[in-house]
Protein backbone atom coordinates (compact mmCIF):
# COMPACT_ATOMS: atom_id res chain seq x y z
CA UNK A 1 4.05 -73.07 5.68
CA UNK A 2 7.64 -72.53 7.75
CA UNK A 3 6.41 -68.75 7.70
CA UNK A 4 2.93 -69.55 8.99
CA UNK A 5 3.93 -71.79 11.52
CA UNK A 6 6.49 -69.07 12.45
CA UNK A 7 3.78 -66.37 12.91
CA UNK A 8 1.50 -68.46 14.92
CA UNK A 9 4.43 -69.68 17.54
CA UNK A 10 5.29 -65.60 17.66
CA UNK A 11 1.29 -65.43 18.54
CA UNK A 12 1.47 -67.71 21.48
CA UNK A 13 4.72 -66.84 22.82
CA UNK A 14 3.14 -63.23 22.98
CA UNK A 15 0.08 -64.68 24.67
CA UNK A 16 2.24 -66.68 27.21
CA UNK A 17 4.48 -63.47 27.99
CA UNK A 18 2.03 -60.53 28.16
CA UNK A 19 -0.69 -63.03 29.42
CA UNK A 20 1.74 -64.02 32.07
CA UNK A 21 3.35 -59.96 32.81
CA UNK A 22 0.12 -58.94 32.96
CA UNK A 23 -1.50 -61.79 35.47
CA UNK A 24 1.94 -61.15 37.97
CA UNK A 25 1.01 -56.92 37.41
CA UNK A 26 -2.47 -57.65 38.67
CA UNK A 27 -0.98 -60.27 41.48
CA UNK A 28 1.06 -57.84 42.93
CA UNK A 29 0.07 -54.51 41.52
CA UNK A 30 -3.37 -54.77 41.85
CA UNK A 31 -3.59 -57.00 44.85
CA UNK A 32 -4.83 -60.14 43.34
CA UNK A 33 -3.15 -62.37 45.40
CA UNK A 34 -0.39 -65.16 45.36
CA UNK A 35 -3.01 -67.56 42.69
CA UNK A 36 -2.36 -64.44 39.92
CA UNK A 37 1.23 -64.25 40.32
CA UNK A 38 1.75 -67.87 40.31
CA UNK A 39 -0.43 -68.51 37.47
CA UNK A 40 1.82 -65.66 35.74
CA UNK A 41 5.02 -66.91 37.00
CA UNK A 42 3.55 -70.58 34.67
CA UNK A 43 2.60 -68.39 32.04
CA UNK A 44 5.85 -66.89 31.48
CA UNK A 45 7.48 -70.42 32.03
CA UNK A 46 5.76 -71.40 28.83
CA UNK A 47 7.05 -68.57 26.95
CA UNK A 48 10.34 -69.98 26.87
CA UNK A 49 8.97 -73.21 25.87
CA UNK A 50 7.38 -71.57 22.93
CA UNK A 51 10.18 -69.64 21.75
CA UNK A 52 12.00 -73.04 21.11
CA UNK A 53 9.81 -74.38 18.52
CA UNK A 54 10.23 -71.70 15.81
CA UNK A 55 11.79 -73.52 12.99
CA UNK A 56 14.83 -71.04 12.49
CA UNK A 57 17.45 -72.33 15.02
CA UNK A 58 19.37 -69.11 15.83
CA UNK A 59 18.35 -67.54 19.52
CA UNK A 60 19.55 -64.18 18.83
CA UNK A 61 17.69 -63.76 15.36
CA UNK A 62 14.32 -65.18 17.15
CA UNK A 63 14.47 -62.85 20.50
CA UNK A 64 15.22 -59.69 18.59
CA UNK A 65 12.20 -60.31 15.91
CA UNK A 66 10.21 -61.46 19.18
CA UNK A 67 11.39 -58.02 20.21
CA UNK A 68 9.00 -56.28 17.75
CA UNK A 69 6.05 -59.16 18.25
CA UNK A 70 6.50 -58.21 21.95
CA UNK A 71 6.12 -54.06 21.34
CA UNK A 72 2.88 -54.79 18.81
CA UNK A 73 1.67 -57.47 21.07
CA UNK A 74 1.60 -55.63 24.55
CA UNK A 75 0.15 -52.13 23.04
CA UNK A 76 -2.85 -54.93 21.56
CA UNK A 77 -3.23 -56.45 24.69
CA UNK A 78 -3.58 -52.80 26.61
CA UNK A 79 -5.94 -52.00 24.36
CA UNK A 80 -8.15 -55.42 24.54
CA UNK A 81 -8.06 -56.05 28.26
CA UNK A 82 -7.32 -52.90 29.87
CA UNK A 83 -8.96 -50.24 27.82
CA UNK A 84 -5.97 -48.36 26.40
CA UNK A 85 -5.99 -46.27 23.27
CA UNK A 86 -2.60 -46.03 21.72
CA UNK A 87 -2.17 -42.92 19.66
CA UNK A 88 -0.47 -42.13 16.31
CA UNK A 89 3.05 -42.80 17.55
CA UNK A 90 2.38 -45.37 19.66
CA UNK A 91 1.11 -47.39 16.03
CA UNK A 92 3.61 -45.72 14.09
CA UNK A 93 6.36 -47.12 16.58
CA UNK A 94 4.69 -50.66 16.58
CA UNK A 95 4.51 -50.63 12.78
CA UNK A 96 7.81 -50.31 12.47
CA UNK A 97 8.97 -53.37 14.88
CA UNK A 98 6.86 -55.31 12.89
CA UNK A 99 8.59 -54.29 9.41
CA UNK A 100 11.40 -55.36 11.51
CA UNK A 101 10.64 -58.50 12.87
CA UNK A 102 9.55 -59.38 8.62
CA UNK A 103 13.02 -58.09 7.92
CA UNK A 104 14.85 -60.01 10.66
CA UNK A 105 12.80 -63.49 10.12
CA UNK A 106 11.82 -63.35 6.56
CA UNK A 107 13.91 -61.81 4.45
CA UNK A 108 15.81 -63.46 1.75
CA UNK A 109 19.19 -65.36 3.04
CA UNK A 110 21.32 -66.99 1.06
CA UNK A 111 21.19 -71.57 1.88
CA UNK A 112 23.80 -72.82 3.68
């Protein structure tokens, strides 16, 4: 359950940052206006909120596996909202955060 509830907190906290990167991108980038960046600038707010609640309480262990969520996360979201299509190294390089973020968050550690 810790591991579940891990994964799904990793899921939002991606949502939260590459929702809100990508809202502030379109805000400035794209000219959306002040309501896109702001809504981005609350986005990425909540982020740090949501990095909190993972149930390990070491910072640096959960921002360098959120590292590897982060890599997977934004070459998912390119692909969903703005048509991207990754190519063999850009998976190969995500696959391999990912066997690191497992490695970092889940691997066996000895109770303390």
């Amino acid at each position: 359950m810790t591991v579940l509830r891990s994964l799904v907190l990793f899921a939002a906290a991606a949502l939260a940052e590459i929702g809100g990167a990508w809202l502030v991108w379109q805000g400035v980038r794209e000219h959306r206006g002040w309501i896109w960046i702001g809504a981005g600038v609350i986005a990425l707010g909540l982020y740090g909120f949501v990095a909190t609640l993972q149930p390990d309480a070491n910072f640096g262990r959960i921002l360098a596996a959120y590292g590897g969520v982060f890599v997977a996360g934004s070459l998912a979201w390119g692909m969903l909202v703005d048509g991207f299509r990754p190519d063999r190294w850009d998976v190969a390089g995500a696959l391999l955060c990912l066997t690191g973020v497992a490695v970092i968050m889940y691997g066996p550690r000895p109770e303390v």
